[in-house]
PDB file of N, CA and C in Angstrom:
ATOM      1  N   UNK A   1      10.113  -7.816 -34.966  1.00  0.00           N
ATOM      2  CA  UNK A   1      10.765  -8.298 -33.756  1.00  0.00           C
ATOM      3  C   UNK A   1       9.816  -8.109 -32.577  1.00  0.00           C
ATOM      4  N   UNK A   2       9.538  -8.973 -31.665  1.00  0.00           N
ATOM      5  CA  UNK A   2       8.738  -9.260 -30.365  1.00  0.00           C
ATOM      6  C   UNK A   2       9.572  -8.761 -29.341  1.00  0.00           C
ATOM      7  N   UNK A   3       9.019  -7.875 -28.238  1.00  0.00           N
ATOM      8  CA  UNK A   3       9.677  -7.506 -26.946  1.00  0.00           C
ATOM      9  C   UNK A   3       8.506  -7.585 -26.771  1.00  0.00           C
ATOM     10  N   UNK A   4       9.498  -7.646 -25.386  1.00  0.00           N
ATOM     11  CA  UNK A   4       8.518  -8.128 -24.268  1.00  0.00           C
ATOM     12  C   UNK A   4       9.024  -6.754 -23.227  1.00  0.00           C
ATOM     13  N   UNK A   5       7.737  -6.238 -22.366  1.00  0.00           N
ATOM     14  CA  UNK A   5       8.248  -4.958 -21.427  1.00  0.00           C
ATOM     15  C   UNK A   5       7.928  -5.566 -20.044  1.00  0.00           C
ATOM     16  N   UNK A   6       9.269  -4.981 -19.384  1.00  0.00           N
ATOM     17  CA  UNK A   6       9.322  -4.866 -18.061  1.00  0.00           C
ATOM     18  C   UNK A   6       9.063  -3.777 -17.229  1.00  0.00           C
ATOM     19  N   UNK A   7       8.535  -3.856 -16.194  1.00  0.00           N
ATOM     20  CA  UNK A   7       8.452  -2.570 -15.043  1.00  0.00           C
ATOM     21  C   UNK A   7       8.474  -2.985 -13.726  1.00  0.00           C
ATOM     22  N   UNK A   8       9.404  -2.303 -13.038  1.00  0.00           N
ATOM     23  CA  UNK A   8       8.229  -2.746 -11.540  1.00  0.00           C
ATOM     24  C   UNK A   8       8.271  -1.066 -10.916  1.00  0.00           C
ATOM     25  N   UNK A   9       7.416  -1.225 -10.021  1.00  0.00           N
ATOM     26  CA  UNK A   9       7.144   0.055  -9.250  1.00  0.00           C
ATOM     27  C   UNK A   9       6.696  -0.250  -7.790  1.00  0.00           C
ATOM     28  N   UNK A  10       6.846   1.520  -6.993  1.00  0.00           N
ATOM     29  CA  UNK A  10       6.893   0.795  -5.628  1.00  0.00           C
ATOM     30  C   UNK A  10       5.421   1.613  -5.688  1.00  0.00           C
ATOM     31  N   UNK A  11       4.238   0.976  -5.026  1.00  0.00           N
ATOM     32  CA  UNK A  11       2.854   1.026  -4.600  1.00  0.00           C
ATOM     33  C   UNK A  11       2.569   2.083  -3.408  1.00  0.00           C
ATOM     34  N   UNK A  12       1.866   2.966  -2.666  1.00  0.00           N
ATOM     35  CA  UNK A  12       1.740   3.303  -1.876  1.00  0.00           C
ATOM     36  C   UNK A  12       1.002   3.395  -1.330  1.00  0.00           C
ATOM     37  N   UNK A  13       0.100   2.803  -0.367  1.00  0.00           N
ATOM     38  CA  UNK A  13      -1.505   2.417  -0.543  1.00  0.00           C
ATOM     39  C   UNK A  13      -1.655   2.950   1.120  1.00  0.00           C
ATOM     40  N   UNK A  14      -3.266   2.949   1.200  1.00  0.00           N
ATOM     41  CA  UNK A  14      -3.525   3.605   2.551  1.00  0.00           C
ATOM     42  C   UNK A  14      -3.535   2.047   2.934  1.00  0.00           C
ATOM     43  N   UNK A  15      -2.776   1.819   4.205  1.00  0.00           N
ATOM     44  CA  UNK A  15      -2.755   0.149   5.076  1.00  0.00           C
ATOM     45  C   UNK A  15      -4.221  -0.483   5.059  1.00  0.00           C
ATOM     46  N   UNK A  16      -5.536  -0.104   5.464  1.00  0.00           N
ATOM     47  CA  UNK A  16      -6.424  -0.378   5.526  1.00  0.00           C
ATOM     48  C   UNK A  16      -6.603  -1.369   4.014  1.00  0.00           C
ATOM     49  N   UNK A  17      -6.050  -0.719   2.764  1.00  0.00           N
ATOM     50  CA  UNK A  17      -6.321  -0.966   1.359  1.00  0.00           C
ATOM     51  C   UNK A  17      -5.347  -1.996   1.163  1.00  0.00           C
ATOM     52  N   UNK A  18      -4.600  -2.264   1.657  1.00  0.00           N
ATOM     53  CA  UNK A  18      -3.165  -2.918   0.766  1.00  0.00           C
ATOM     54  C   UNK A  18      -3.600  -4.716   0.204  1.00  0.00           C
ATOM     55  N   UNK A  19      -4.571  -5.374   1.196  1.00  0.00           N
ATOM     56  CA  UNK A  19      -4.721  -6.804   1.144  1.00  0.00           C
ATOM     57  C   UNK A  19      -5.867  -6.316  -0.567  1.00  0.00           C
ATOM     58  N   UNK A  20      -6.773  -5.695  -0.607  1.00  0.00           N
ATOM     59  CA  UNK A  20      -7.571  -5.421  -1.457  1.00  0.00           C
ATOM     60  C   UNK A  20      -6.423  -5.212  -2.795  1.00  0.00           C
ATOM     61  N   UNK A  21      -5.855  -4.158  -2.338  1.00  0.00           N
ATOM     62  CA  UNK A  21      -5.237  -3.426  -3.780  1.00  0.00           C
ATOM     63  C   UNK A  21      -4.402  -4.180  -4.519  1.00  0.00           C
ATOM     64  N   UNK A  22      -3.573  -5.790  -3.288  1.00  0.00           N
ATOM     65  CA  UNK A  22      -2.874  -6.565  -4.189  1.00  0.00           C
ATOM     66  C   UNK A  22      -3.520  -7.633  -4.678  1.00  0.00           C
ATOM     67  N   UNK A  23      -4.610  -7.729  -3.766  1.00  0.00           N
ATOM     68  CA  UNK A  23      -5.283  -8.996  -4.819  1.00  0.00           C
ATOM     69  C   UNK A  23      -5.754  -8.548  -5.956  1.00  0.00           C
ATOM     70  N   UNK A  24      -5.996  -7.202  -6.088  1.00  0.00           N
ATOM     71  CA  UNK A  24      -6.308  -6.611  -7.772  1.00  0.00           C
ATOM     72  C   UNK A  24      -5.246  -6.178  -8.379  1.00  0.00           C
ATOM     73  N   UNK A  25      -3.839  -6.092  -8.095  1.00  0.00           N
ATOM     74  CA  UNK A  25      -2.724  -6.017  -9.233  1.00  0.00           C
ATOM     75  C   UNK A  25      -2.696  -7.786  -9.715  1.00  0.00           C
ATOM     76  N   UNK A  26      -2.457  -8.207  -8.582  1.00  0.00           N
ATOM     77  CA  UNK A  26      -2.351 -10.148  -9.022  1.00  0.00           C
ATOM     78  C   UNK A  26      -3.083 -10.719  -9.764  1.00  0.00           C
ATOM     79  N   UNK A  27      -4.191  -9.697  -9.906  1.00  0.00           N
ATOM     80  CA  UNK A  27      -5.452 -10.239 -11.298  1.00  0.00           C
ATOM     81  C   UNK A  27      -5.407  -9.584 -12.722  1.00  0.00           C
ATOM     82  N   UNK A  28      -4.368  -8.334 -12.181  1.00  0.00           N
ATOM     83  CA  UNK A  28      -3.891  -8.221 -13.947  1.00  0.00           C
ATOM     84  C   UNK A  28      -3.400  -8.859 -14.807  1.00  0.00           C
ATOM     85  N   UNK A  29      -3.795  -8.371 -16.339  1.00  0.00           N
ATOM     86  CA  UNK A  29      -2.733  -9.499 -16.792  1.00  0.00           C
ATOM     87  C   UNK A  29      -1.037  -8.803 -17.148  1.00  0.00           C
ATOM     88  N   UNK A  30      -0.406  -9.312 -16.313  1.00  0.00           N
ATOM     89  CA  UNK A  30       1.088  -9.504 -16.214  1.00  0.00           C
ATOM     90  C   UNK A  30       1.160  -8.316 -15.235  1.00  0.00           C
ATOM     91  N   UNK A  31       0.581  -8.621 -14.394  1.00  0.00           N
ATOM     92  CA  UNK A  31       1.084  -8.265 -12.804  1.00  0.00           C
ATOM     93  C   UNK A  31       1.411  -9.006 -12.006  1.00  0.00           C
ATOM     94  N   UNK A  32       2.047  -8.907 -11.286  1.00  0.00           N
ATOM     95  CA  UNK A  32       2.505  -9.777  -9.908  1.00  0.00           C
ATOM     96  C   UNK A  32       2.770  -8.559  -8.848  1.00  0.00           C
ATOM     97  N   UNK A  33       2.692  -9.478  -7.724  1.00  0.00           N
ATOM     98  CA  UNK A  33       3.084  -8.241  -6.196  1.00  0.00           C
ATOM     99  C   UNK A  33       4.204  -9.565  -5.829  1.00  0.00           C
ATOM    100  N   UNK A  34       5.609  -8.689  -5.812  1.00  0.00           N
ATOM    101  CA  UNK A  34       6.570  -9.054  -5.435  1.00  0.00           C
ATOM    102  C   UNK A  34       6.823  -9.385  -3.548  1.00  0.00           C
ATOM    103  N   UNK A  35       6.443  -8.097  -3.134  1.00  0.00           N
ATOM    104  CA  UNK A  35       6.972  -7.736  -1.937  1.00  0.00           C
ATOM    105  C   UNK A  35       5.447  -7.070  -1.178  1.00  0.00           C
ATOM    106  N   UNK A  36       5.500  -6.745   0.136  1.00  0.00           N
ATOM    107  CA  UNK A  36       4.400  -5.855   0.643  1.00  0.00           C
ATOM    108  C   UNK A  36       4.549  -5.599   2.219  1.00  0.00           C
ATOM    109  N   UNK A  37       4.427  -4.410   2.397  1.00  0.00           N
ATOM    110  CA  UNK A  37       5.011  -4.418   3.506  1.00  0.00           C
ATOM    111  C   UNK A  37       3.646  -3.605   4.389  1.00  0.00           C
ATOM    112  N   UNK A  38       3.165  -3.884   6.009  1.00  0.00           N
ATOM    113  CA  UNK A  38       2.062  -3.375   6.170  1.00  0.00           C
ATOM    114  C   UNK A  38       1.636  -2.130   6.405  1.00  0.00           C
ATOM    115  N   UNK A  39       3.015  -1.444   6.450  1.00  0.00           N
ATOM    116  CA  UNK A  39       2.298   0.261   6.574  1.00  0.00           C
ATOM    117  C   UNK A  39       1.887   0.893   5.145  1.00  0.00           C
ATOM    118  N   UNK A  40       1.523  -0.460   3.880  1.00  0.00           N
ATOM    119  CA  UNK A  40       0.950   0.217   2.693  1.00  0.00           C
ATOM    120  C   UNK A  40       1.944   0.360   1.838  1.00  0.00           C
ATOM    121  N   UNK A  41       2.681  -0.307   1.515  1.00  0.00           N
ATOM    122  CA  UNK A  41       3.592  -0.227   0.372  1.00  0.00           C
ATOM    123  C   UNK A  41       4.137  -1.921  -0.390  1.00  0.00           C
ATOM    124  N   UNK A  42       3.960  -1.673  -1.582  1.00  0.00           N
ATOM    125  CA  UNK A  42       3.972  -3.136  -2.385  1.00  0.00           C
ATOM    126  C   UNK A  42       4.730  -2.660  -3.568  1.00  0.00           C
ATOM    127  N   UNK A  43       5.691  -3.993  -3.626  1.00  0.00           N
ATOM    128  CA  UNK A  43       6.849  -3.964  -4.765  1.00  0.00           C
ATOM    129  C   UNK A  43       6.199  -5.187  -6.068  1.00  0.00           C
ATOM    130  N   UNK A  44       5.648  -4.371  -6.896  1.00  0.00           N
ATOM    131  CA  UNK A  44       5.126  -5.129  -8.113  1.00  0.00           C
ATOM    132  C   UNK A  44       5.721  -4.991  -9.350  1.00  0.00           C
ATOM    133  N   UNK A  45       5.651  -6.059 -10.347  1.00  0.00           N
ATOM    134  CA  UNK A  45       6.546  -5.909 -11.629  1.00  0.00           C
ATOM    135  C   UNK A  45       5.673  -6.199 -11.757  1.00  0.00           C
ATOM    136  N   UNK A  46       5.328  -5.517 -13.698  1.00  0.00           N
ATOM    137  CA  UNK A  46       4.536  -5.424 -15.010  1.00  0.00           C
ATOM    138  C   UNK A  46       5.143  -5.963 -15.837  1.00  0.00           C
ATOM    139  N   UNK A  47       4.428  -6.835 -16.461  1.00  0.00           N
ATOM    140  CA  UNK A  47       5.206  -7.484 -17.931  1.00  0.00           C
ATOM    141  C   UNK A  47       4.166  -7.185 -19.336  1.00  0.00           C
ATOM    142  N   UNK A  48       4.586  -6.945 -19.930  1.00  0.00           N
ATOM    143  CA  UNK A  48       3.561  -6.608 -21.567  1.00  0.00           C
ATOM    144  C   UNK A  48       4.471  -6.133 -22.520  1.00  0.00           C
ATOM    145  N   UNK A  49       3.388  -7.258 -23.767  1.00  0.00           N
ATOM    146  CA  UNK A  49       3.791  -6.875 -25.097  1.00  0.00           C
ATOM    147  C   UNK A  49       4.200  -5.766 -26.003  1.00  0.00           C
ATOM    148  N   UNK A  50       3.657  -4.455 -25.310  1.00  0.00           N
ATOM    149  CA  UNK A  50       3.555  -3.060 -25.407  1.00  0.00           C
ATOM    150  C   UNK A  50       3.925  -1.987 -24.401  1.00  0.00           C
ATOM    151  N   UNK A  51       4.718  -1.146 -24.814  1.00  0.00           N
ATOM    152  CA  UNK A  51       5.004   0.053 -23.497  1.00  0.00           C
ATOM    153  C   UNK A  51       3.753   1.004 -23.418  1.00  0.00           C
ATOM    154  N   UNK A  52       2.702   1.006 -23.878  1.00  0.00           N
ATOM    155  CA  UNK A  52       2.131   1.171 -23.638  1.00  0.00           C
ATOM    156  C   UNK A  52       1.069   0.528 -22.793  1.00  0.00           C
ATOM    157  N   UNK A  53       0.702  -0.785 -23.320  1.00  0.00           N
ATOM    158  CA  UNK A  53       0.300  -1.491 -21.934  1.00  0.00           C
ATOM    159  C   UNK A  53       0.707  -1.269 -20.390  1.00  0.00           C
ATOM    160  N   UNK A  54       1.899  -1.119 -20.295  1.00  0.00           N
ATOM    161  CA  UNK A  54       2.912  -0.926 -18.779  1.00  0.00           C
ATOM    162  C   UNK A  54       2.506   0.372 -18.495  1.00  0.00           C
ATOM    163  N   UNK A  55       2.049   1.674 -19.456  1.00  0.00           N
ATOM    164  CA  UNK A  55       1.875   2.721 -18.856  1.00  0.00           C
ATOM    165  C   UNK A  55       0.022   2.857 -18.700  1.00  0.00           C
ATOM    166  N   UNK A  56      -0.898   1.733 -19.397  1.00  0.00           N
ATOM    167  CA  UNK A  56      -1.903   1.755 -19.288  1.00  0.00           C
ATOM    168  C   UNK A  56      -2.545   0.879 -17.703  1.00  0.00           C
ATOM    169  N   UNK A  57      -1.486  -0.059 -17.417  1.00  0.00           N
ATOM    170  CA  UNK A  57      -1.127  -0.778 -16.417  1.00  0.00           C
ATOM    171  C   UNK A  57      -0.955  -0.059 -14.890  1.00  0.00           C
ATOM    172  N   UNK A  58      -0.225   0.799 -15.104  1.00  0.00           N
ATOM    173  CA  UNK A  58       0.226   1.925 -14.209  1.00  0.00           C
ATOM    174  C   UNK A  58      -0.657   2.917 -14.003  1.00  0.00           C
ATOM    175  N   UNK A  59      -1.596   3.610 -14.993  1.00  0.00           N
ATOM    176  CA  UNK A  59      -2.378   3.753 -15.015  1.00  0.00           C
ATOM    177  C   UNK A  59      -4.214   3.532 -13.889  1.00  0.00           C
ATOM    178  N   UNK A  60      -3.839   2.085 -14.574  1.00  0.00           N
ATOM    179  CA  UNK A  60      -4.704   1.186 -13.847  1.00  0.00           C
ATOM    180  C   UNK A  60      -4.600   1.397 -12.451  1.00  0.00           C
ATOM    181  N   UNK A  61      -3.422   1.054 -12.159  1.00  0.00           N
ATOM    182  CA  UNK A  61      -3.300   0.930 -10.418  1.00  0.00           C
ATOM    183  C   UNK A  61      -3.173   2.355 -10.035  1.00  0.00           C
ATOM    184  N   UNK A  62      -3.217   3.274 -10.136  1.00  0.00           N
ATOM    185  CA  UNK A  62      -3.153   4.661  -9.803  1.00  0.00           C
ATOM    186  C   UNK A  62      -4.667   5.143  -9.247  1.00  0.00           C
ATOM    187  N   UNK A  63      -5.581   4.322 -10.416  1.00  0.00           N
ATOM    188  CA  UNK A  63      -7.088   4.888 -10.189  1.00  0.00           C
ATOM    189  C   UNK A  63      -7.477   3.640  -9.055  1.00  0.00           C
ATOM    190  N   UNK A  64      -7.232   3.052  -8.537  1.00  0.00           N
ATOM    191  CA  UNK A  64      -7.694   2.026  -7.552  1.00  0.00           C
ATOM    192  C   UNK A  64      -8.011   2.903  -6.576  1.00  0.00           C
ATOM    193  N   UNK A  65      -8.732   2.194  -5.574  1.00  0.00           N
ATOM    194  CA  UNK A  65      -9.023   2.752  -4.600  1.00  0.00           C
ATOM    195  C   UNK A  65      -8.608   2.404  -3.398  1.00  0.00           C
ATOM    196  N   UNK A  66      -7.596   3.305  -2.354  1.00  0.00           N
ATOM    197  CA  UNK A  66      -6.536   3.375  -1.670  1.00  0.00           C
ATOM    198  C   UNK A  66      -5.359   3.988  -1.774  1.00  0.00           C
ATOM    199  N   UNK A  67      -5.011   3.878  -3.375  1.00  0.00           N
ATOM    200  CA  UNK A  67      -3.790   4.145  -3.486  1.00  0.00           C
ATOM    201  C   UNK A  67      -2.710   5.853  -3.304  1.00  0.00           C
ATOM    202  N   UNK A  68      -2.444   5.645  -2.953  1.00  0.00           N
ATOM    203  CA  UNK A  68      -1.675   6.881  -2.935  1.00  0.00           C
ATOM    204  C   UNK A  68      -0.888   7.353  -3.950  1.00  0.00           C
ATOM    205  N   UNK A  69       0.073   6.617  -4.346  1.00  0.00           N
ATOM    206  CA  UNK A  69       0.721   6.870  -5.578  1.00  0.00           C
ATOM    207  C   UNK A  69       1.860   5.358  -6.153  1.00  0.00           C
ATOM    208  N   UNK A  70       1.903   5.929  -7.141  1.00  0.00           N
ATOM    209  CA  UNK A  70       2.862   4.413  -8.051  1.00  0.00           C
ATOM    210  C   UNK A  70       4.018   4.966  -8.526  1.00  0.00           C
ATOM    211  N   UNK A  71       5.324   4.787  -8.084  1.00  0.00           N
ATOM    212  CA  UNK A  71       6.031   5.640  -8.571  1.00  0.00           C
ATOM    213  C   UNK A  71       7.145   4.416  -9.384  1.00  0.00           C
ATOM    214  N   UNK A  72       7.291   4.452 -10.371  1.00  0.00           N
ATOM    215  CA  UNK A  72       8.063   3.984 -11.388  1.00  0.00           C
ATOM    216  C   UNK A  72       9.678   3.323 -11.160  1.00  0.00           C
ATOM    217  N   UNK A  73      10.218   2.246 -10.844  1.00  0.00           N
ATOM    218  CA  UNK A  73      11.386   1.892 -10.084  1.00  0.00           C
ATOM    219  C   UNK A  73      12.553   1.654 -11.138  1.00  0.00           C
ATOM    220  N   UNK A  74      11.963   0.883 -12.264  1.00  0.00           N
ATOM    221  CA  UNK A  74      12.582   0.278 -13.309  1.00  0.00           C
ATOM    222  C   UNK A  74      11.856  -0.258 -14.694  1.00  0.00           C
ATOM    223  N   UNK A  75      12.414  -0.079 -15.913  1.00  0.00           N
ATOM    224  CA  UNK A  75      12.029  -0.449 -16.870  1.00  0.00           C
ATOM    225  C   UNK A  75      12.808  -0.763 -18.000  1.00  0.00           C
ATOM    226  N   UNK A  76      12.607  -2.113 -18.720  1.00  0.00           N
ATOM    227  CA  UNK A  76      13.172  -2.523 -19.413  1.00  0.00           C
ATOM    228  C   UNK A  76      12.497  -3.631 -20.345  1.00  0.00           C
ATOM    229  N   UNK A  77      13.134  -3.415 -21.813  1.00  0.00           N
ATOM    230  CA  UNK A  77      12.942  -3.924 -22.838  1.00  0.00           C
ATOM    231  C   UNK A  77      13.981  -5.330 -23.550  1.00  0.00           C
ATOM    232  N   UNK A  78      13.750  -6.569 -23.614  1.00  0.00           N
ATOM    233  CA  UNK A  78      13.914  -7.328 -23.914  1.00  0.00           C
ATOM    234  C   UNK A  78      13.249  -8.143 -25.029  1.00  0.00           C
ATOM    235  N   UNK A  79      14.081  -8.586 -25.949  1.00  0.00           N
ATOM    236  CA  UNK A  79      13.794  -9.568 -27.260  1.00  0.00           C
ATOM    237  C   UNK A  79      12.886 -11.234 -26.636  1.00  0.00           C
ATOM    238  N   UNK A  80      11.734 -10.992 -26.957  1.00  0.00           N
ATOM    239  CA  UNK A  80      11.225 -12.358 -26.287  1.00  0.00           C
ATOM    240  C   UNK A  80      11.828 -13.565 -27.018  1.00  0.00           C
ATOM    241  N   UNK A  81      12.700 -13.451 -27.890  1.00  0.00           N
ATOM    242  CA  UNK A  81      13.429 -15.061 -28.032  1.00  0.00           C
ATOM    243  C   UNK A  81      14.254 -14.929 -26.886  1.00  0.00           C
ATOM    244  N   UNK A  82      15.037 -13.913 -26.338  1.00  0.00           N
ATOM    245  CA  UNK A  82      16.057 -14.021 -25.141  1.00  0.00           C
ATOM    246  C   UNK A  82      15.016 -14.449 -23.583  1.00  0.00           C
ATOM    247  N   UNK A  83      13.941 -14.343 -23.571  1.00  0.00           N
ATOM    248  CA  UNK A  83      13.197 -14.758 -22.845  1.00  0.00           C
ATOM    249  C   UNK A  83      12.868 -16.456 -22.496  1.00  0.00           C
ATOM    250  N   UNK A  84      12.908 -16.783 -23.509  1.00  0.00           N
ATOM    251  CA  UNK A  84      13.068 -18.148 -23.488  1.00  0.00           C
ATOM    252  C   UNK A  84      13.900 -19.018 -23.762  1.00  0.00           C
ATOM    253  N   UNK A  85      15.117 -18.424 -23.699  1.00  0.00           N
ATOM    254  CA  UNK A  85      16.836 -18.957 -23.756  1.00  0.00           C
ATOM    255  C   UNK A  85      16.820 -19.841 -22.265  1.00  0.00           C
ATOM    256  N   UNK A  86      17.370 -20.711 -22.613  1.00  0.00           N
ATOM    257  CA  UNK A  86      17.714 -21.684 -21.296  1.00  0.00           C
ATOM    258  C   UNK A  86      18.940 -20.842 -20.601  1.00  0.00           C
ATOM    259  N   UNK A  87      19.274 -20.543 -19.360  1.00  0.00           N
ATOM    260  CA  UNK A  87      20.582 -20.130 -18.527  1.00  0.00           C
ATOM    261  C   UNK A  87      20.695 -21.397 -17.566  1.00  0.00           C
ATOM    262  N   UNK A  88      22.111 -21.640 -18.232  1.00  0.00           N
ATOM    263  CA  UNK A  88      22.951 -22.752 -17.132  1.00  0.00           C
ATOM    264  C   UNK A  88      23.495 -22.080 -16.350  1.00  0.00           C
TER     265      UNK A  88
END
């Protein structure tokens, strides 16, 4: 069976860093920056094949440079056939 993992987390970056630090989550693969706000804080979701990816992911953005900390908001596991179910 295929899942697919979800995360998002809230970012905490020094302001100077934040335009830098999201154009390098947006180049992960299965990152996105949701939200960002300018005193240094960005609302990003993780998507991957593996929960480990999401914590290697998290990872990732922790060692960047700026960041302050990544603190973990939500996570969840879903069947990737339910992923590609049509909703009317």
């Amino acid at each position: 069976m295929n899942e697919i993992y979800i995360a998002s987390c809230v970012v905490r970056i020094r302001p100077t860093h934040l335009v830098t630090v999201a154009a390098i989550i947006a180049r992960l693969p299965g990152g996105e920056v949701i939200a960002s706000h300018p005193e240094g804080r960005l609302v990003v979701v993780l998507e991957a094949a593996y929960a480990a990816d999401i914590t290697a992911l998290i990872d990732a953005i922790r060692q960047l440079s700026g960041v302050l900390s990544v603190a973990l908001a939500y996570q969840h596991t879903e069947k990737s056939e339910a992923m590609e179910e049509c909703i009317a």
